[in-house]
Every structure is written in structure tokens, then in C-alpha cells.
C-alpha atoms as a PDB file:
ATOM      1  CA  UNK A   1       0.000   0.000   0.000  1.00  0.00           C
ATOM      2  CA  UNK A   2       1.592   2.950  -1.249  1.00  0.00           C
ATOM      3  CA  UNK A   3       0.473   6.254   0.792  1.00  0.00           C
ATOM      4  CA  UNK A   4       0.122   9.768  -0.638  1.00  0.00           C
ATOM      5  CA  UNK A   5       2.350  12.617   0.971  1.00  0.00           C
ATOM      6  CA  UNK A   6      -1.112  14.372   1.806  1.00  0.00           C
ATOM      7  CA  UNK A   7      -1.796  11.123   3.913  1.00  0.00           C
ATOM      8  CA  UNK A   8       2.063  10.688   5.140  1.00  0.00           C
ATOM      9  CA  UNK A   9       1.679  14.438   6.451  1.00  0.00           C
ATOM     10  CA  UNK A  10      -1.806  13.660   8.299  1.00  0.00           C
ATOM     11  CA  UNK A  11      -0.128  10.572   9.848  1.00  0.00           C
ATOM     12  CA  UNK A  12       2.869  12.782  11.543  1.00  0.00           C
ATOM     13  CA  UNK A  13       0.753  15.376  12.505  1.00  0.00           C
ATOM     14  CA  UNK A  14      -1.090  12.865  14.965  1.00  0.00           C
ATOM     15  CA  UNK A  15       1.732  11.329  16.291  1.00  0.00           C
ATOM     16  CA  UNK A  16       2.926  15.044  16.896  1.00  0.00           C
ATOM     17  CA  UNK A  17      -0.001  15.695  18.400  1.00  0.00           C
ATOM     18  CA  UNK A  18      -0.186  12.455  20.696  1.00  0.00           C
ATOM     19  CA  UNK A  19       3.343  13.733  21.733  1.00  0.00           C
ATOM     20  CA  UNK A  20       2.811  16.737  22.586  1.00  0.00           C
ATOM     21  CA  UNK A  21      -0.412  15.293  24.508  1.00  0.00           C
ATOM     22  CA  UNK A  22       1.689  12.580  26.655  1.00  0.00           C
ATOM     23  CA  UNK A  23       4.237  15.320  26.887  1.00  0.00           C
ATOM     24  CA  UNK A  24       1.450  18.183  28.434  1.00  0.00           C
ATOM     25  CA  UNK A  25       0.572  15.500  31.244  1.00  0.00           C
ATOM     26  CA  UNK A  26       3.725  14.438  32.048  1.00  0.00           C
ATOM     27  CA  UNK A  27       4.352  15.297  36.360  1.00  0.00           C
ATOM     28  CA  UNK A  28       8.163  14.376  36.803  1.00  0.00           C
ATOM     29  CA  UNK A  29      10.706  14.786  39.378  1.00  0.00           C
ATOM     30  CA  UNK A  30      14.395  16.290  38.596  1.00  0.00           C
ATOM     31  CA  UNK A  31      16.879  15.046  40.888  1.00  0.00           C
ATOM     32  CA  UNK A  32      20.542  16.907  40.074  1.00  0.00           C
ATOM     33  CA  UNK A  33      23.280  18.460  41.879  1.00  0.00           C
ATOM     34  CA  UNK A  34      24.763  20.695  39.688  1.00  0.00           C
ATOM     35  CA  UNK A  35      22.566  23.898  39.557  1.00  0.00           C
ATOM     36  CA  UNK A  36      23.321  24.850  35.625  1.00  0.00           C
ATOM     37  CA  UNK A  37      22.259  21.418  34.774  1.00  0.00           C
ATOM     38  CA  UNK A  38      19.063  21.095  36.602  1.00  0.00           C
ATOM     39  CA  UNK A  39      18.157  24.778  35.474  1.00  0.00           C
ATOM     40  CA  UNK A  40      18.732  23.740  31.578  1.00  0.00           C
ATOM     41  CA  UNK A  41      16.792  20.009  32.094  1.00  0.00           C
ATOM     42  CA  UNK A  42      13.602  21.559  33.947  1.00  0.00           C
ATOM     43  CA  UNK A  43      13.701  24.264  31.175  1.00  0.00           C
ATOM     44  CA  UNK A  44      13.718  21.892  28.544  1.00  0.00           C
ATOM     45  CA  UNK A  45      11.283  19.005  30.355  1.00  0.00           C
ATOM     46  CA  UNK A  46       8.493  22.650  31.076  1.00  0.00           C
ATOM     47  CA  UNK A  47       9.189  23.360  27.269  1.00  0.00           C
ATOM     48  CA  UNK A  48       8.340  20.423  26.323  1.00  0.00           C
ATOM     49  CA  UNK A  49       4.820  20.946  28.527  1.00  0.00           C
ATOM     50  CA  UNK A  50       6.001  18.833  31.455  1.00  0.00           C
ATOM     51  CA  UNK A  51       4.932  19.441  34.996  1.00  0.00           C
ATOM     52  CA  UNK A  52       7.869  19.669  37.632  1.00  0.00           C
ATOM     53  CA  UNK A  53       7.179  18.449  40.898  1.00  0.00           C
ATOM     54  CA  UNK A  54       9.639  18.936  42.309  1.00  0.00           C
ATOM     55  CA  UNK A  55      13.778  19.858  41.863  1.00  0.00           C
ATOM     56  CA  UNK A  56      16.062  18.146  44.359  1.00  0.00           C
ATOM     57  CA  UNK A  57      19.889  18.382  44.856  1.00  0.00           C
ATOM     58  CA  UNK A  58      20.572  15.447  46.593  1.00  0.00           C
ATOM     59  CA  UNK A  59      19.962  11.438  46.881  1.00  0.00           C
ATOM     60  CA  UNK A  60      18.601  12.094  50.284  1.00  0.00           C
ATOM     61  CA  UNK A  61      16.638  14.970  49.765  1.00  0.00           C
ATOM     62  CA  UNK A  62      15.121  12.954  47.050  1.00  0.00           C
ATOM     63  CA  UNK A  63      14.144  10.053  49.826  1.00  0.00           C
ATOM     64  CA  UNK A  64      12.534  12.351  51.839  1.00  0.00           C
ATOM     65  CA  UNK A  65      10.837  13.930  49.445  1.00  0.00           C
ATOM     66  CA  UNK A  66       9.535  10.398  48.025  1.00  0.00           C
ATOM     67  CA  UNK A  67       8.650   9.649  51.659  1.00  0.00           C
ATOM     68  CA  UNK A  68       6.878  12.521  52.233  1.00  0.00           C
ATOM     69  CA  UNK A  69       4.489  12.470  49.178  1.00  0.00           C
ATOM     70  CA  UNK A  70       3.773   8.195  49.124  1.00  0.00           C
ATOM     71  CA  UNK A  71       0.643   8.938  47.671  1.00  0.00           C
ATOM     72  CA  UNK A  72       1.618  11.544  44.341  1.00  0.00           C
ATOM     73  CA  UNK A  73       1.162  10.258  40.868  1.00  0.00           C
ATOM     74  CA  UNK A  74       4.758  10.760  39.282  1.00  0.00           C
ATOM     75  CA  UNK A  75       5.448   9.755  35.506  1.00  0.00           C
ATOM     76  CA  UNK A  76       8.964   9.854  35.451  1.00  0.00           C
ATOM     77  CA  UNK A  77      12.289  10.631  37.143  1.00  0.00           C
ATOM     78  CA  UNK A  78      15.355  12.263  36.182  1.00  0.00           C
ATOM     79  CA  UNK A  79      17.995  11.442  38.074  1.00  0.00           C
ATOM     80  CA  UNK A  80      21.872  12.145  38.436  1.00  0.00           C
ATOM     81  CA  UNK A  81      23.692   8.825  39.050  1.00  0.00           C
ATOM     82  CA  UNK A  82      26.737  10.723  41.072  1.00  0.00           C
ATOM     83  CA  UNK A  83      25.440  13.246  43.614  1.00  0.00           C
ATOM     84  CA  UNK A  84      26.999  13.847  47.139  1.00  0.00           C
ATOM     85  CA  UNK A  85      25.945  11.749  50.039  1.00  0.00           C
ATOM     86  CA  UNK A  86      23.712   9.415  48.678  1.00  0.00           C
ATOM     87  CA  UNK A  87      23.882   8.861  45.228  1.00  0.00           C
ATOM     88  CA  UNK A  88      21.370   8.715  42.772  1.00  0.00           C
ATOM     89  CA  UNK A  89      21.729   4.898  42.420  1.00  0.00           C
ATOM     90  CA  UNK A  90      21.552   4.449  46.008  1.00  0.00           C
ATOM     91  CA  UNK A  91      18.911   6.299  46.367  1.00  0.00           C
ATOM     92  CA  UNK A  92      16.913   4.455  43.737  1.00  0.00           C
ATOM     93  CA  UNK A  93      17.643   1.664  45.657  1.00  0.00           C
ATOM     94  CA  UNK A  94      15.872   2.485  48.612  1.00  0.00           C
ATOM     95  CA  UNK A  95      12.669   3.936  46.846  1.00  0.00           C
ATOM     96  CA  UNK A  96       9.603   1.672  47.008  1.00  0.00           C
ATOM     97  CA  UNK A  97       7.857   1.053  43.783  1.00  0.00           C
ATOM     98  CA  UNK A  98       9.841   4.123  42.016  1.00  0.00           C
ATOM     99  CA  UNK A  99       8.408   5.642  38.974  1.00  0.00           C
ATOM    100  CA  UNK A 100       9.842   5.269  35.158  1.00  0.00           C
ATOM    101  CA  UNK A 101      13.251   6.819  36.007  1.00  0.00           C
ATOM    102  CA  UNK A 102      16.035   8.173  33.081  1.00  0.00           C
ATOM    103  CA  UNK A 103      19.554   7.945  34.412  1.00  0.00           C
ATOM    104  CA  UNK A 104      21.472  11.101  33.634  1.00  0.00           C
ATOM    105  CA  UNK A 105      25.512  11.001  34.411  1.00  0.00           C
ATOM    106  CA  UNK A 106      27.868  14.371  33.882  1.00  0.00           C
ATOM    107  CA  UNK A 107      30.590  14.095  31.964  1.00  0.00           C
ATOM    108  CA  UNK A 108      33.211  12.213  33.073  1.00  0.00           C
ATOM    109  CA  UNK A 109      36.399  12.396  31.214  1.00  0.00           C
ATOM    110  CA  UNK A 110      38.467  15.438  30.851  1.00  0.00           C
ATOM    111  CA  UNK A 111      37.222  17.759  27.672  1.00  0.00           C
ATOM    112  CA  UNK A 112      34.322  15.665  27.226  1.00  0.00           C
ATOM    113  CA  UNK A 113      31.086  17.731  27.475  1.00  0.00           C
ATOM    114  CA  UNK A 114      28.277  15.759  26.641  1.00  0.00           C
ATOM    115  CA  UNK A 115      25.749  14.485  28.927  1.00  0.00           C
ATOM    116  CA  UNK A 116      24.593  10.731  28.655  1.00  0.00           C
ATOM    117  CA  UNK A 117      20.949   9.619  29.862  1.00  0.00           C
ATOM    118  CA  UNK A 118      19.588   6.144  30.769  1.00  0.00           C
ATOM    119  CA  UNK A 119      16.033   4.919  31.113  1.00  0.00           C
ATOM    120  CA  UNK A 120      15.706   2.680  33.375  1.00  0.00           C
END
């Protein structure tokens, strides 16, 4: 079945719009120590219609803040693997039943300057 670029176009535009739907109801947590990259990643995830929650600079603030809202609906997590004190691993570790959560790890050689991401 061969389609038309009139039907092609139609098709993308409602994927685009089912993005931009899943994208407008999306309620996610940023957890991320360094205060450049946590002010660039909540810009991007609230221009791309997300709903922050919350922004936490630590693995244990993160805990507590889990703790202290059990019964929130969260989407999704992003969430620095190295962070001081706890990291962002171990505090995965000790969440119970922790939503869809996308790794994110600074660069770590010299000169390199590109973020990587994970979903976990």
C-alpha cells in the first residue's frame, strides 16, 4: 500500500499531536546536583509541557521527598547517578515502587562535554 504525501503528512501530525499530549501530562521529578544542569533540564522538560514536581539536589533529599508524598502520581524521574551523600543509584535503591526513572551522568572524562541519559 503505497500512501500519498497528503496522507504521510496527516499521519505525523497525529503522532505530533499524541506527543505533545503525553508530553502536556507528564508530572516528573528532577533530581541533580549541579545547579546549571538542573536549570537547563527543567527548562527543557516545562518546554516540552512537562509538569515539575519537584527539583532536588541530593539522593537524600530525594528520599525524603519520596517519603513525604507516598501517595503523588509521578510519571517519570530524572535522576543524576553521582550526587553527594547518597547517590542517585543508592537512592533508587531504597525507593519503594519508584516511577519510570532516566539515568542522567555528567561528563566524566576530561574535555568531554556531553551528557549521557539512561532509562531505566
Amino acid at each position: 500500500m503505497t500512501k500519498t504525501v497528503s496522507q504521510t503528512l496527516l499521519a505525523f501530525r497525529r503522532s505530533m499531536d499524541c506527543y505533545t499530549q503525553i508530553m502536556n501530562s507528564l508530572r516528573v521529578l528532577v533530581a541533580e546536583d549541579e545547579p546549571l544542569a538542573r536549570e537547563r533540564l527543567v527548562r527543557l522538560l516545562r518546554e516540552g509541557g512537562c509538569e515539575i514536581l519537584a527539583e532536588l539536589e541530593d539522593g537524600a533529599s530525594l528520599v525524603a521527598w519520596m517519603v513525604e508524598h507516598l501517595d503523588m502520581h509521578i510519571d517519570a524521574l530524572f535522576l543524576d547517578i553521582q550526587m553527594p551523600g547518597i547517590t542517585g543509584l543508592e537512592a533508587l535503591a531504597e525507593l519503594k515502587n519508584p516511577p519510570l526513572t532516566v539515568l542522567n551522568e555528567a561528563a566524566t572524562r576530561q574535555g568531554d562535554q556531553r551528557p549521557s541519559s539512561l532509562v531505566a
